[in-house]
Protein backbone atom coordinates (compact mmCIF):
# COMPACT_ATOMS: atom_id res chain seq x y z
CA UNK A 1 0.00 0.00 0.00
CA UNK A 2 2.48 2.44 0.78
CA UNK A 3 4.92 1.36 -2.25
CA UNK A 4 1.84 2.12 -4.44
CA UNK A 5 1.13 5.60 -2.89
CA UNK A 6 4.70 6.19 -3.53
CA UNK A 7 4.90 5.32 -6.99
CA UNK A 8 1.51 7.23 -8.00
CA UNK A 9 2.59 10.03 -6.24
CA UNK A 10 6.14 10.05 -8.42
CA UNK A 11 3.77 9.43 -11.76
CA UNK A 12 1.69 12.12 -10.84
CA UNK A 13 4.66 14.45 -10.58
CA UNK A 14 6.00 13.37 -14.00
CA UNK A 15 2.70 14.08 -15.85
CA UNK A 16 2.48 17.18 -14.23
CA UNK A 17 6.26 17.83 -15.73
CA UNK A 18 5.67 16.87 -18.91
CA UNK A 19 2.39 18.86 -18.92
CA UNK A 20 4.19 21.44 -18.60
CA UNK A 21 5.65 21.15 -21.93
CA UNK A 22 3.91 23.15 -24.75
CA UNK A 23 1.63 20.78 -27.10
CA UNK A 24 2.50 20.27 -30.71
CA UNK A 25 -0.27 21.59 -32.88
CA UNK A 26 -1.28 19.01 -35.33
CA UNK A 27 -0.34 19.27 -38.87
CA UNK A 28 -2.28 18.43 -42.44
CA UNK A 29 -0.02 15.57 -43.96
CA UNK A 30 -2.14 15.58 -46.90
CA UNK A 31 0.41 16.15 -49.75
CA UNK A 32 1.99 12.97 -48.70
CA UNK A 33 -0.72 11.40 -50.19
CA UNK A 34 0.33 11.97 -53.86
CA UNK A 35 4.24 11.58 -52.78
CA UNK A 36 3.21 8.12 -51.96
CA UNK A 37 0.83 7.03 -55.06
CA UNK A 38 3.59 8.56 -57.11
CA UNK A 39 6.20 5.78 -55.18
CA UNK A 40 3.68 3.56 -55.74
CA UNK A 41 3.36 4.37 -59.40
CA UNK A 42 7.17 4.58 -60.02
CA UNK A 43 7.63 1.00 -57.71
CA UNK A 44 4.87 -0.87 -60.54
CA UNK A 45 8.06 -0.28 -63.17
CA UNK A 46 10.83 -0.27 -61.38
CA UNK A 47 12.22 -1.65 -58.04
CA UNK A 48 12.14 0.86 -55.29
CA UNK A 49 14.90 -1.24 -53.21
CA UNK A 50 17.03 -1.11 -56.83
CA UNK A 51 16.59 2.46 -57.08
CA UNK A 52 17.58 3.51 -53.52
CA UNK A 53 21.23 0.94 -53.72
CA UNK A 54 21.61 2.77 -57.54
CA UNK A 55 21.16 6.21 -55.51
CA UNK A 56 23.56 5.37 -52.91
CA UNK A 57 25.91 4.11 -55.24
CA UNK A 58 25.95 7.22 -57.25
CA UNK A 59 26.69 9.44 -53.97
CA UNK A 60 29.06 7.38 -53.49
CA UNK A 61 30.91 7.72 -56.37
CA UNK A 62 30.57 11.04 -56.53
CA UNK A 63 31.48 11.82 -53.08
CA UNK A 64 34.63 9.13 -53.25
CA UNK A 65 37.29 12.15 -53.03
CA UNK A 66 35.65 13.09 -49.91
CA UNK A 67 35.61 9.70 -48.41
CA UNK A 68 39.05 9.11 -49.18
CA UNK A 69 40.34 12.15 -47.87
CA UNK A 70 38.47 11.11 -44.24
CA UNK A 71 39.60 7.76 -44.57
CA UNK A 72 43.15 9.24 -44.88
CA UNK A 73 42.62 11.48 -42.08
CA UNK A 74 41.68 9.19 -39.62
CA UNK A 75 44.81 6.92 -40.67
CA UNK A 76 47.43 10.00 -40.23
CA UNK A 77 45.73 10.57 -36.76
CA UNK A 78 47.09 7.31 -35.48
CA UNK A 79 49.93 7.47 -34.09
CA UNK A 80 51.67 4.17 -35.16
CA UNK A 81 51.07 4.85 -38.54
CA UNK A 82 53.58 8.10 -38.56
């Protein structure tokens, strides 16, 4: 009994903290309607998983110099490799 007075007491302390916070209006997600049926349209042709590795790939690729320069970093910041 006294373990459960407790423990409502500290719940009742943390709802009244987090009611403090200030509430998040809600928002009209609407347009992601036709985002969606345009996936969906786009995924009857072609892959969506296919698309997404291609996409990565092509970052990749582009972005190699970049990688390789951090890769590079990082090995030059250890110190057995000096």
């Amino acid at each position: 009994m006294i373990v459960e007075t407790v423990l409502n007491l500290i719940v009742y302390v943390i709802l009244w903290i987090v009611s403090l916070f200030p509430t998040i209006p809600r928002m009209n997600l609407d347009f992601l309607n036709g985002v969606i049926r345009v996936l969906s349209l786009i995924d009857m042709f072609v892959s969506l998983r296919v698309v997404s590795v291609c996409l990565l790939v092509l970052f990749a690729v582009l972005n190699i110099r970049l990688i390789w320069s951090v890769i590079m970093w990082v090995v030059r910041k250890l110190p057995f490799m000096q």
